[in-house]
N, C-alpha and C. Protein backbone atom coordinates (compact mmCIF):
# COMPACT_ATOMS: atom_id res chain seq x y z
N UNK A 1 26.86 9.94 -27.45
CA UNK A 1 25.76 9.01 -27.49
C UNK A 1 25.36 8.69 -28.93
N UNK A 2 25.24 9.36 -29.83
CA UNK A 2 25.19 9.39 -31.46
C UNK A 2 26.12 8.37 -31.76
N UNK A 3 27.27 8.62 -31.66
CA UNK A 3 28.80 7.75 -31.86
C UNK A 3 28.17 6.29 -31.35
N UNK A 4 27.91 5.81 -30.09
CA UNK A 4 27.43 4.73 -29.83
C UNK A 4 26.00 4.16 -30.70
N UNK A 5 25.03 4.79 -30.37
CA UNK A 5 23.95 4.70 -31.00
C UNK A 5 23.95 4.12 -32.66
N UNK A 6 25.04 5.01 -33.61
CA UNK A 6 25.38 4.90 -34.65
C UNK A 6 25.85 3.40 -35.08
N UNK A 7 27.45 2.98 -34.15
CA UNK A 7 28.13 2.26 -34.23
C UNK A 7 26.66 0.75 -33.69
N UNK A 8 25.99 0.92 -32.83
CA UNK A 8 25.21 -0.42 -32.29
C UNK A 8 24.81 -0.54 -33.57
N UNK A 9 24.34 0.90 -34.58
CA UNK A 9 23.03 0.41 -35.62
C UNK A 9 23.92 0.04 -36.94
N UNK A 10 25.71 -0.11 -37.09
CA UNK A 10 25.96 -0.83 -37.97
C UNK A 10 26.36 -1.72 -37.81
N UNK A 11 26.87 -2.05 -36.69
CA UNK A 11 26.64 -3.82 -36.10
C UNK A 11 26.00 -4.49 -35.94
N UNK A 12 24.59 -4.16 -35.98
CA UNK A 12 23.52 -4.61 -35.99
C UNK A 12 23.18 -5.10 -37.90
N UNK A 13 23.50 -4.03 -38.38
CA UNK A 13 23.28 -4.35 -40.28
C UNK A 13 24.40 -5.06 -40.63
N UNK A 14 25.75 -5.27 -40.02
CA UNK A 14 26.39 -6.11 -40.31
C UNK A 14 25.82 -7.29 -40.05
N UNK A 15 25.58 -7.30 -38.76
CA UNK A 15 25.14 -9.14 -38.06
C UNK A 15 24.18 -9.37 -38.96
N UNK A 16 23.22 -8.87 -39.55
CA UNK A 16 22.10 -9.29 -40.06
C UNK A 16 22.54 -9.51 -41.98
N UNK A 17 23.43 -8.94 -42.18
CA UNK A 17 23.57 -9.22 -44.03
C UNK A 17 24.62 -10.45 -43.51
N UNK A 18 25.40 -10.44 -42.45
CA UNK A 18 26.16 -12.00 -42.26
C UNK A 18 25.35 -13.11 -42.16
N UNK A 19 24.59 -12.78 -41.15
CA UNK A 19 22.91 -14.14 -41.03
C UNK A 19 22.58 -14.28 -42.72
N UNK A 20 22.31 -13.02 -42.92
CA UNK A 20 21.66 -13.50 -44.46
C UNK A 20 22.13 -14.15 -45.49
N UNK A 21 23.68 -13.34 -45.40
CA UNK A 21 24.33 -14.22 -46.36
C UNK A 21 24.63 -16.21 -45.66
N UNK A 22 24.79 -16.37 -44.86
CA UNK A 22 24.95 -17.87 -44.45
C UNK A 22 23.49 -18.76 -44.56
N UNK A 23 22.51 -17.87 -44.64
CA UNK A 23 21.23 -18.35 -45.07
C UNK A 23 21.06 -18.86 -46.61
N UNK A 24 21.80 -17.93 -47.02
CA UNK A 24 21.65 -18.04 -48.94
C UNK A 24 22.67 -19.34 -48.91
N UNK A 25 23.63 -19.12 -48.31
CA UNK A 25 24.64 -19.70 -48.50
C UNK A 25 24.42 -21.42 -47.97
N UNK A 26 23.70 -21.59 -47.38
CA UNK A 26 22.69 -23.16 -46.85
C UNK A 26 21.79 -23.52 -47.46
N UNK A 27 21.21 -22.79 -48.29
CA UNK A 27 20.12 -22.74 -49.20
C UNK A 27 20.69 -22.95 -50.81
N UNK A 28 21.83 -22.67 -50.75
CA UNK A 28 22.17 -23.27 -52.09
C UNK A 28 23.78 -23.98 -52.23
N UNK A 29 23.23 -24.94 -51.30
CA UNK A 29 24.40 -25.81 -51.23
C UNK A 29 24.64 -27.23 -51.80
N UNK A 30 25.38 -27.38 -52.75
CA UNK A 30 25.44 -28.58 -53.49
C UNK A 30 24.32 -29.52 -53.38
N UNK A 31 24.33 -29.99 -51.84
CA UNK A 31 22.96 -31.37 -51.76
C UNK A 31 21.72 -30.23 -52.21
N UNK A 32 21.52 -29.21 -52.20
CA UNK A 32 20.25 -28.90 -52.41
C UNK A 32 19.84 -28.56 -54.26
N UNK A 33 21.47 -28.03 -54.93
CA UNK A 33 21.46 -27.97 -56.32
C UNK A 33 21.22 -29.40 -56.70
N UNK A 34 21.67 -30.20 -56.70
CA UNK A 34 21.14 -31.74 -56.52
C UNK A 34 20.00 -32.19 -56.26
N UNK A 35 19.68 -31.99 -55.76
CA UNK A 35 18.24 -32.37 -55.58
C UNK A 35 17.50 -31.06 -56.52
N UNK A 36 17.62 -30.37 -56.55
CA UNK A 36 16.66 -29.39 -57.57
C UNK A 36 17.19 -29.74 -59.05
N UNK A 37 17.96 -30.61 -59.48
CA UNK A 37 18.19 -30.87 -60.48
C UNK A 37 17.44 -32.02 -60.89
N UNK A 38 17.56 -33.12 -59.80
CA UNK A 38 16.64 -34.28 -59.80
C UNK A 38 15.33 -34.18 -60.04
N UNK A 39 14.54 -33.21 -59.42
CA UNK A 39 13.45 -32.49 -59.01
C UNK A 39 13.08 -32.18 -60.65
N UNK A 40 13.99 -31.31 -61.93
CA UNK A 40 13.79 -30.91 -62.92
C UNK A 40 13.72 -32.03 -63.59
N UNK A 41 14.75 -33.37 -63.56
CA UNK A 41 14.63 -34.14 -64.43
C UNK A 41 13.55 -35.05 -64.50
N UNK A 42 12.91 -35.42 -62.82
CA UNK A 42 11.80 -35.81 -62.86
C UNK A 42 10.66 -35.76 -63.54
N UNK A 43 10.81 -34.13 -63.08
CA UNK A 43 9.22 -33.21 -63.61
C UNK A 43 9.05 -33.25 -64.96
N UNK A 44 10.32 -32.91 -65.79
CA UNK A 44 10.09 -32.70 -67.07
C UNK A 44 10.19 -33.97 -68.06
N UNK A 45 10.37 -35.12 -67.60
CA UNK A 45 10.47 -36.37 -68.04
C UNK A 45 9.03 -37.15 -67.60
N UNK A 46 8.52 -36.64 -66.50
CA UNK A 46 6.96 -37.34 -66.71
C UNK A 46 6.11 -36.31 -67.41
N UNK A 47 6.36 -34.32 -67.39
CA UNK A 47 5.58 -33.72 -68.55
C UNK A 47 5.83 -34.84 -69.71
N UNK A 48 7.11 -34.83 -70.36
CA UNK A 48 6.80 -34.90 -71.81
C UNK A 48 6.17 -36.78 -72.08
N UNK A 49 6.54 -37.94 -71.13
CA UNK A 49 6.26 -39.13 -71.14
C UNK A 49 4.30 -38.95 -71.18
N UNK A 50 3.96 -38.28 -70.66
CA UNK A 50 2.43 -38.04 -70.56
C UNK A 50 1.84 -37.31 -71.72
N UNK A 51 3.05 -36.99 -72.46
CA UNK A 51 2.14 -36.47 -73.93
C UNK A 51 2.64 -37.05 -74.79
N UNK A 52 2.80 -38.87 -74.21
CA UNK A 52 3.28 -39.61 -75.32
C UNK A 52 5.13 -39.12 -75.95
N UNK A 53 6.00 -38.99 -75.33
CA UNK A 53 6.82 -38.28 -75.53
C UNK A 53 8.27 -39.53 -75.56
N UNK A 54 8.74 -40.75 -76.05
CA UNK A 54 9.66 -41.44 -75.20
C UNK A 54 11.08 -40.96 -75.26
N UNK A 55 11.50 -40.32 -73.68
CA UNK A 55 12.56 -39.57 -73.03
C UNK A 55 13.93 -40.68 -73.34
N UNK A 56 14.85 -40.50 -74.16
CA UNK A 56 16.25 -40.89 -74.07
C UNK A 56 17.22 -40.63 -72.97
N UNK A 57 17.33 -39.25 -73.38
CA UNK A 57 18.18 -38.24 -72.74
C UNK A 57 17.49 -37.22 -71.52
N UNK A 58 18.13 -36.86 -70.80
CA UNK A 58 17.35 -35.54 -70.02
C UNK A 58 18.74 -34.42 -69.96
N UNK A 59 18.62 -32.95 -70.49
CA UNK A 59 20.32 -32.62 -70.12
C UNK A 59 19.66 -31.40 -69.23
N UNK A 60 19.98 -31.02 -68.05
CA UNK A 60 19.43 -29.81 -67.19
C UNK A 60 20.33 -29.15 -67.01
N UNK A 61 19.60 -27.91 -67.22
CA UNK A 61 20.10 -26.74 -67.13
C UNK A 61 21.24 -26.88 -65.42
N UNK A 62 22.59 -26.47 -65.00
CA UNK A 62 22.64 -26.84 -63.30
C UNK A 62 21.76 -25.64 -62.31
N UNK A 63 21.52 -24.62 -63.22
CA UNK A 63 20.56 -24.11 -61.87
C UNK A 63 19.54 -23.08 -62.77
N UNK A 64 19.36 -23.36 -63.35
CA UNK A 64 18.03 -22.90 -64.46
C UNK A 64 18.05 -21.23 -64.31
N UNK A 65 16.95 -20.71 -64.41
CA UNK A 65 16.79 -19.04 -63.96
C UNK A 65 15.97 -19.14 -63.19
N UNK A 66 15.94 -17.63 -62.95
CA UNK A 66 15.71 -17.43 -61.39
C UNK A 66 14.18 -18.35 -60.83
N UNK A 67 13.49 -18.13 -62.05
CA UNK A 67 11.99 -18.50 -61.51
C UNK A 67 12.15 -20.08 -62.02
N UNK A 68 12.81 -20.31 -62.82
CA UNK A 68 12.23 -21.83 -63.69
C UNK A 68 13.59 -22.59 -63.56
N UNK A 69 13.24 -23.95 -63.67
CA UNK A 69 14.51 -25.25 -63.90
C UNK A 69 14.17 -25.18 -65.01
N UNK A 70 15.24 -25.67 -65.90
CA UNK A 70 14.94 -25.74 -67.70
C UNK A 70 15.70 -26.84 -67.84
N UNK A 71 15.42 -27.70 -68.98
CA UNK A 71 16.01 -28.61 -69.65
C UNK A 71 15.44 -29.18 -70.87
N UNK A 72 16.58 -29.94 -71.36
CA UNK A 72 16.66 -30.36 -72.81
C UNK A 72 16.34 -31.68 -72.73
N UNK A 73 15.75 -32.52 -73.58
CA UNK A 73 15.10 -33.72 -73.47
C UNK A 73 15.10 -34.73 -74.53
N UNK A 74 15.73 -35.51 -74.99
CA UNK A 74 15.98 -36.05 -76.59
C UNK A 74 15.05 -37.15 -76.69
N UNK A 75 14.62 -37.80 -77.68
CA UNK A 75 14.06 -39.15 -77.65
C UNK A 75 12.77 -38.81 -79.02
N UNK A 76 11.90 -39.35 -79.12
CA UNK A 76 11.09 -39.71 -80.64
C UNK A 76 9.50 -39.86 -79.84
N UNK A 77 8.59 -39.49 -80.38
CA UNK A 77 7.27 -39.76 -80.40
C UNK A 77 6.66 -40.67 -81.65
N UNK A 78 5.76 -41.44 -81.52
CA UNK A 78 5.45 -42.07 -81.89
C UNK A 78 6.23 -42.85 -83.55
N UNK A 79 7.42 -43.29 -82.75
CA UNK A 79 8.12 -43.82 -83.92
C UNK A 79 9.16 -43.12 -85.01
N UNK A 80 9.00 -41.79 -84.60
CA UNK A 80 9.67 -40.49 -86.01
C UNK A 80 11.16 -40.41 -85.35
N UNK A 81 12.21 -39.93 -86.32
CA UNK A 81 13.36 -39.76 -86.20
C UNK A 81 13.46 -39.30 -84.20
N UNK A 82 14.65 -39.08 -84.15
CA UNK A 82 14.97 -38.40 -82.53
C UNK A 82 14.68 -37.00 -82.62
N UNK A 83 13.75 -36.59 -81.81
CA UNK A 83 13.75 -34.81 -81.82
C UNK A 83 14.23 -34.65 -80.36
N UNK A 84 13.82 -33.36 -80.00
CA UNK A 84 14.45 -32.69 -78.37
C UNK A 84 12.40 -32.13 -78.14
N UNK A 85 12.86 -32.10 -77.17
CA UNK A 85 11.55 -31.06 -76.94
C UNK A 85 12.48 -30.11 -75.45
N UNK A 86 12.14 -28.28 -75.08
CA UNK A 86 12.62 -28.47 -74.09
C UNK A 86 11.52 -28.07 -73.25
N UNK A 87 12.29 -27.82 -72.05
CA UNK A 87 11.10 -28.13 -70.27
C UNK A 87 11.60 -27.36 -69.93
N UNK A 88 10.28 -26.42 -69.12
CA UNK A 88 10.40 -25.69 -68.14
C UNK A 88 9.84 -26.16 -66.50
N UNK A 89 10.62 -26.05 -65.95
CA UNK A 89 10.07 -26.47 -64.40
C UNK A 89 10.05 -25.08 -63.51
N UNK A 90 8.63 -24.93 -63.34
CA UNK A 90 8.08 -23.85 -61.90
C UNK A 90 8.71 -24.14 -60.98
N UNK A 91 9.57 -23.01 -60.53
CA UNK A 91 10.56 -23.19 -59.18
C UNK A 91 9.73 -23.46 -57.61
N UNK A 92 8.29 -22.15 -58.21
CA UNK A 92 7.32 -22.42 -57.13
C UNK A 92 6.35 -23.38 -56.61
N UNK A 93 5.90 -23.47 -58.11
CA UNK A 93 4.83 -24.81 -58.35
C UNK A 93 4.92 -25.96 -58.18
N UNK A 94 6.66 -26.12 -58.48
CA UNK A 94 7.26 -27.28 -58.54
C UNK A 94 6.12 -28.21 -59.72
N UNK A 95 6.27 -27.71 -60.93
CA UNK A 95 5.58 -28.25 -61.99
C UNK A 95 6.43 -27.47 -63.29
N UNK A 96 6.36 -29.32 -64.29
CA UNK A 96 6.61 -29.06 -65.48
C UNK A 96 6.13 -28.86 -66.48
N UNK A 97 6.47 -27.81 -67.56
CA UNK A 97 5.66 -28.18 -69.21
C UNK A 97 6.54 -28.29 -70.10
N UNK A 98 6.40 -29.10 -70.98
CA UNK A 98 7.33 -29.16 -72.13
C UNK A 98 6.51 -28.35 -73.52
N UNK A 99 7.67 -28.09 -74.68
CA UNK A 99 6.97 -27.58 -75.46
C UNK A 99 7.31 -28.75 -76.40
N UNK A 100 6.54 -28.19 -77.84
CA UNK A 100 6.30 -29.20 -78.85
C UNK A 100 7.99 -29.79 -79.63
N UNK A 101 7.30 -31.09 -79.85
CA UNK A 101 8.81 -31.67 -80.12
C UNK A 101 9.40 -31.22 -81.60
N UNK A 102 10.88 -30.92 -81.60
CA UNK A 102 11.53 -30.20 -82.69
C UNK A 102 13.03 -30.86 -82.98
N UNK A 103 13.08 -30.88 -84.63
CA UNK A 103 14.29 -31.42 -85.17
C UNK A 103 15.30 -31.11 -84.32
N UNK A 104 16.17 -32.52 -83.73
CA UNK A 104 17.60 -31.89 -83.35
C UNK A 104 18.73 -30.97 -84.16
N UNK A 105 18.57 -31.12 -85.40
CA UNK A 105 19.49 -30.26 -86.34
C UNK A 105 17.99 -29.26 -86.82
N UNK A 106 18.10 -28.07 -86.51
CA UNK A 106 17.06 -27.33 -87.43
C UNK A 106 17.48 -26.98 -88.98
N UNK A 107 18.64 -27.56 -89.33
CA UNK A 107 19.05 -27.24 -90.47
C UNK A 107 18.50 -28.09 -91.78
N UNK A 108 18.60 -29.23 -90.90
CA UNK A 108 18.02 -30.98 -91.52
C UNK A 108 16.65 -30.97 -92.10
């Protein structure tokens, strides 16, 4: 009865890390990296446009870290050479902030 008992309770942890894994595995499936990429370029292109920011480029991270979308952002504020500023996008919040805009060459 152990022998049975045993064997139901790792077929049971199998079935369930298989469910789980096909869960992860639907959850991060191309149309959805896609759209969470869109989602970043959005967010972080109306952050920095709202602090006066005009967006050229947008380059995103393809799947940011764990908590945040990140990306790189090129274009000029009020008239000055091209800088970058970059963006973080809340995975939860689904909200962006950019930080302050900086020379594309820091060497320059």
């Amino acid at each position: 009865m152990d022998k049975a008992l045993t064997r139901f309770s790792l077929l049971t942890l199998v079935a369930a890390i298989t469910a789980g894994a096909a869960c992860t595995t639907m959850a991060s499936s191309e149309q959805a990296w896609q759209t969470f990429r869109a989602d970043v370029e959005r967010g972080c292109r109306a952050a920095a446009e709202e602090g006066g920011f005009e967006v050229e480029t947008v380059t995103v991270d393809p799947f940011g870290s764990q908590s945040y979308g990140l990306a790189r952002l090129i274009g000029h504020e009020n008239g000055q050479d091209r800088q970058q500023l970059l963006c973080a996008y809340d995975k939860q919040r689904r909200q962006a902030e950019v930080g302050t805009p900086m020379a594309i060459d820091p060497g320059a």
